[in-house]
N, C-alpha and C. Protein backbone atom coordinates (compact mmCIF):
# COMPACT_ATOMS: atom_id res chain seq x y z
N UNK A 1 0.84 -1.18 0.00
CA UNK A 1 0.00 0.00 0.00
C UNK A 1 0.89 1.25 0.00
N UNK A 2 0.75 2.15 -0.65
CA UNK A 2 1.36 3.20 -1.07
C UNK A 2 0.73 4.51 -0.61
N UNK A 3 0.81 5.43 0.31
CA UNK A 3 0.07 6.66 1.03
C UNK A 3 0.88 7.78 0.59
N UNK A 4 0.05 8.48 0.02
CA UNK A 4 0.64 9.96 -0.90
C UNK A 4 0.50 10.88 0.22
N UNK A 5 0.76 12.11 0.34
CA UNK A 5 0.51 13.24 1.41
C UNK A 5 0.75 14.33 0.37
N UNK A 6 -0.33 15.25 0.47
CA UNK A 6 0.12 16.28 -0.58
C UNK A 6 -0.27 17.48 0.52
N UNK A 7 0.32 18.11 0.69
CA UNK A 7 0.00 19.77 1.33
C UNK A 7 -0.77 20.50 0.63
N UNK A 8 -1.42 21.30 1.73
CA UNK A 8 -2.41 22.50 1.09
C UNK A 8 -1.17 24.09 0.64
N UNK A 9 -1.81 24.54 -0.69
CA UNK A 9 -1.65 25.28 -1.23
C UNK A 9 -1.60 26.82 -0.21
N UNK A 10 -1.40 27.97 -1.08
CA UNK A 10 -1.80 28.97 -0.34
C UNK A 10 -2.32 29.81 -1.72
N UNK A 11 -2.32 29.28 -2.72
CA UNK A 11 -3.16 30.22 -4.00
C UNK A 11 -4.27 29.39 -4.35
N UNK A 12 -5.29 28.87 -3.45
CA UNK A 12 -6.57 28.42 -4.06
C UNK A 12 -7.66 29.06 -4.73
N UNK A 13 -8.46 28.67 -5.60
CA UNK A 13 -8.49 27.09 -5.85
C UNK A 13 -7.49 26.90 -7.29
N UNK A 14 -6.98 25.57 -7.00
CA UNK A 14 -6.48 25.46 -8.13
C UNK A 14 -7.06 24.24 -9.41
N UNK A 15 -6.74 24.53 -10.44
CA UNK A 15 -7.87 24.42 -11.43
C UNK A 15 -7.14 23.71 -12.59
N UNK A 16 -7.56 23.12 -13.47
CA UNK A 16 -7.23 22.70 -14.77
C UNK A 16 -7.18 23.83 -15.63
N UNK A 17 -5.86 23.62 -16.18
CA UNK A 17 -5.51 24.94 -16.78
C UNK A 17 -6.54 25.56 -18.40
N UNK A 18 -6.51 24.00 -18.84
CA UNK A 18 -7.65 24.24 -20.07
C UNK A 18 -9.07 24.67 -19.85
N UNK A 19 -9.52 23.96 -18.80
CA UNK A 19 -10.36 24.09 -18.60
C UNK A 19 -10.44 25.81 -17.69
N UNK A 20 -9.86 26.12 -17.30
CA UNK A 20 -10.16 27.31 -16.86
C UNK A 20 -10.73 27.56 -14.85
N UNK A 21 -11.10 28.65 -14.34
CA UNK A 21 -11.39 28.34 -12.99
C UNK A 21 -13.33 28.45 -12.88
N UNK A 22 -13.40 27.33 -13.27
CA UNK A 22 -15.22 27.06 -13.43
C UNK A 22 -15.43 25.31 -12.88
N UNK A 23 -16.68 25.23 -12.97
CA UNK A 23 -16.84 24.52 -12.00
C UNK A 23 -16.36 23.10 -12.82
N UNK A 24 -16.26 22.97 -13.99
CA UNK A 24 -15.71 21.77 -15.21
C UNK A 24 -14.33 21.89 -14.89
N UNK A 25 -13.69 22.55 -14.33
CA UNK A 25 -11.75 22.65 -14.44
C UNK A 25 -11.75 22.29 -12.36
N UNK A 26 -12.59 22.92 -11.70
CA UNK A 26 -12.22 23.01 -10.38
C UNK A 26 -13.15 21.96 -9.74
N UNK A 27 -11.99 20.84 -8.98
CA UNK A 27 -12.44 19.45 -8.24
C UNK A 27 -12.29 19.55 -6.63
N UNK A 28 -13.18 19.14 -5.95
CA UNK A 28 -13.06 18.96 -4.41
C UNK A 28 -12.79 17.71 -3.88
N UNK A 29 -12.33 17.41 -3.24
CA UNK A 29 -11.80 15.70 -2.62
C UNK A 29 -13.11 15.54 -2.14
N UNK A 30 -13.74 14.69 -2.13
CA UNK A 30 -14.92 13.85 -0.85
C UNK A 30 -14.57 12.95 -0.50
N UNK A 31 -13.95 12.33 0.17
CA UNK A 31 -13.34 10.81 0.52
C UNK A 31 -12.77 10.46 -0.09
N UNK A 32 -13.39 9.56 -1.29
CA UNK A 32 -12.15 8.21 -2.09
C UNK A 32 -12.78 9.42 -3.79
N UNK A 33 -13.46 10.16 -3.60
CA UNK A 33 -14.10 10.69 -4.60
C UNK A 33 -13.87 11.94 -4.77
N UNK A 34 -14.23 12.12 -5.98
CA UNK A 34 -13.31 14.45 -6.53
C UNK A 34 -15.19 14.62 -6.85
N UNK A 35 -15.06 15.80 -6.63
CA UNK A 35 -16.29 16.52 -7.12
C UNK A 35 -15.81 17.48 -7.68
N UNK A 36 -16.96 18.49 -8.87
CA UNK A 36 -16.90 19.59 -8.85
C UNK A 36 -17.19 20.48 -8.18
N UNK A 37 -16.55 21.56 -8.09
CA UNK A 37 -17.40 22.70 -7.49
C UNK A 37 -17.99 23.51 -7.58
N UNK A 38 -19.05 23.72 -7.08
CA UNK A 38 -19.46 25.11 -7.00
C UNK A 38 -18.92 26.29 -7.77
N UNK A 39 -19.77 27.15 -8.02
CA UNK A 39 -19.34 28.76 -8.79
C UNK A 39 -19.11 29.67 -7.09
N UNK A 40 -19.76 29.40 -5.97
CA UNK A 40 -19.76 30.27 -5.17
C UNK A 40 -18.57 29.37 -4.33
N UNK A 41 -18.09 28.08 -4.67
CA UNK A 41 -17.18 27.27 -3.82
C UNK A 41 -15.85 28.40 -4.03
N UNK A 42 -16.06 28.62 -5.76
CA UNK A 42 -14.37 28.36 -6.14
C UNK A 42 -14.20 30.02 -5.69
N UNK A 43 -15.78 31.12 -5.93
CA UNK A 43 -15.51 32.80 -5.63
C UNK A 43 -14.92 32.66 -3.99
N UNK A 44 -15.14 31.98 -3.14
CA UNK A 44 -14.76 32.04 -1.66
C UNK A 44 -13.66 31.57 -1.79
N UNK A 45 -13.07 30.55 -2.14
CA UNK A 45 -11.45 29.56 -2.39
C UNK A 45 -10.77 31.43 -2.88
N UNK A 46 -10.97 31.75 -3.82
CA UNK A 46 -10.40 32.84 -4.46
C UNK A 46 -10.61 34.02 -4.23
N UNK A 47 -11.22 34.18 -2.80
CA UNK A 47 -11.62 35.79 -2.24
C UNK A 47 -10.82 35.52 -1.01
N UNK A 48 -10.06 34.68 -0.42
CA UNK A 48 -9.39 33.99 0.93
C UNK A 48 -8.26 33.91 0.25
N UNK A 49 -7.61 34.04 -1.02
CA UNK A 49 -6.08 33.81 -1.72
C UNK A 49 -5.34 34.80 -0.97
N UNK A 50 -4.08 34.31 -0.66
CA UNK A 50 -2.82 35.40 0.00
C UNK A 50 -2.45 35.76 -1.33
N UNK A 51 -2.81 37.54 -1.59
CA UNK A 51 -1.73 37.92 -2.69
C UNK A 51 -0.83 38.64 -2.48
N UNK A 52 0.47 38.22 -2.79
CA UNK A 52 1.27 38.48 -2.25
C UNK A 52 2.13 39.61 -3.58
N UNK A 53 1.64 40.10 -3.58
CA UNK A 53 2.28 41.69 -4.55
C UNK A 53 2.89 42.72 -4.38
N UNK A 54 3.35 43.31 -4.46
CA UNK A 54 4.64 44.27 -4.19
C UNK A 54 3.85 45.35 -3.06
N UNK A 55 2.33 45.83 -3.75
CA UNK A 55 1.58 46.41 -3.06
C UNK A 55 1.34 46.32 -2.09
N UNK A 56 1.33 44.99 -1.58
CA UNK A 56 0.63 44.38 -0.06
C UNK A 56 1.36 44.12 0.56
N UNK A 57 2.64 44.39 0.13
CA UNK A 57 3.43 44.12 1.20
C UNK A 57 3.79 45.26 2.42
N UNK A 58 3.66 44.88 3.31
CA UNK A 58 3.95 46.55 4.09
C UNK A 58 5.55 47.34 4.28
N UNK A 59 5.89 48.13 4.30
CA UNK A 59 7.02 48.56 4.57
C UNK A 59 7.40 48.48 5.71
N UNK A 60 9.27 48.06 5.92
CA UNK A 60 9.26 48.00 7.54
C UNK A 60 10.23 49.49 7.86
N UNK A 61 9.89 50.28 7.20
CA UNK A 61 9.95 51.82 7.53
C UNK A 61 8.95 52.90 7.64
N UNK A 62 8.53 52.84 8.40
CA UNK A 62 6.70 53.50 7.97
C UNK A 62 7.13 55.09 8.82
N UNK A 63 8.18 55.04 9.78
CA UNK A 63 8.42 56.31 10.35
C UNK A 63 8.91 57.02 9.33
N UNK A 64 9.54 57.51 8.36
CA UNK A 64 10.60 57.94 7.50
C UNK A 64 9.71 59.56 7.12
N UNK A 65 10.30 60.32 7.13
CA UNK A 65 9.49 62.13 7.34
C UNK A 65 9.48 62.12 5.87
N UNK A 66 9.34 63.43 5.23
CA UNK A 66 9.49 63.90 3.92
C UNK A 66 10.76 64.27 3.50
N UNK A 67 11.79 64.75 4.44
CA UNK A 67 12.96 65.68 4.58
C UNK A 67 13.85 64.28 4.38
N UNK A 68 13.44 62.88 5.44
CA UNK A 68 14.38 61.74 4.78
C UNK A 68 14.21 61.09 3.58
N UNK A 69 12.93 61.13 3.00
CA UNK A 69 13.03 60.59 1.93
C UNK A 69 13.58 61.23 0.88
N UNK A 70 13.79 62.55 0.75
CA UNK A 70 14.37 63.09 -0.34
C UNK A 70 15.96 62.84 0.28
N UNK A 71 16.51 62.86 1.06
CA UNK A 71 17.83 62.23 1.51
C UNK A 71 18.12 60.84 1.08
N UNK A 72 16.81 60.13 1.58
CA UNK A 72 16.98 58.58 1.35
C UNK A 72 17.13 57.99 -0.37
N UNK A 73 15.87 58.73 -0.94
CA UNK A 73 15.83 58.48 -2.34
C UNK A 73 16.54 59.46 -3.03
């Protein structure tokens, strides 16, 4: 007997690429069985995604005046 372990993601849901992120490309485990999902499964999977973009990242200088940044930059 052979036992796989696969870890959870942190960019869900993830999807068949041809198929696209709809409920024909995106599968849910049920036990020994995959389902599809839902249209409102996969909008919640993909409203809970960590995006991690230059934007969101916070700065770890947040004190910095006007007078240093024209020094700094």
């Amino acid at each position: 007997m052979i036992k796989v372990l696969v870890s959870s993601g942190l960019e869900k849901p993830y999807y068949i690429k041809s198929k696209g992120m709809f409920p024909s490309g995106c599968y849910i485990r049920m036990g020994t069985s995959s389902q599809p999902m839902t249209t409102a499964m996969i909008d919640e999977l993909y409203a809970k995604r960590i995006h991690t973009r230059l934007r969101n990242i916070p700065s770890p200088r947040q004190d910095l005046k006007s007078a240093q940044l024209k020094i700094y930059y």
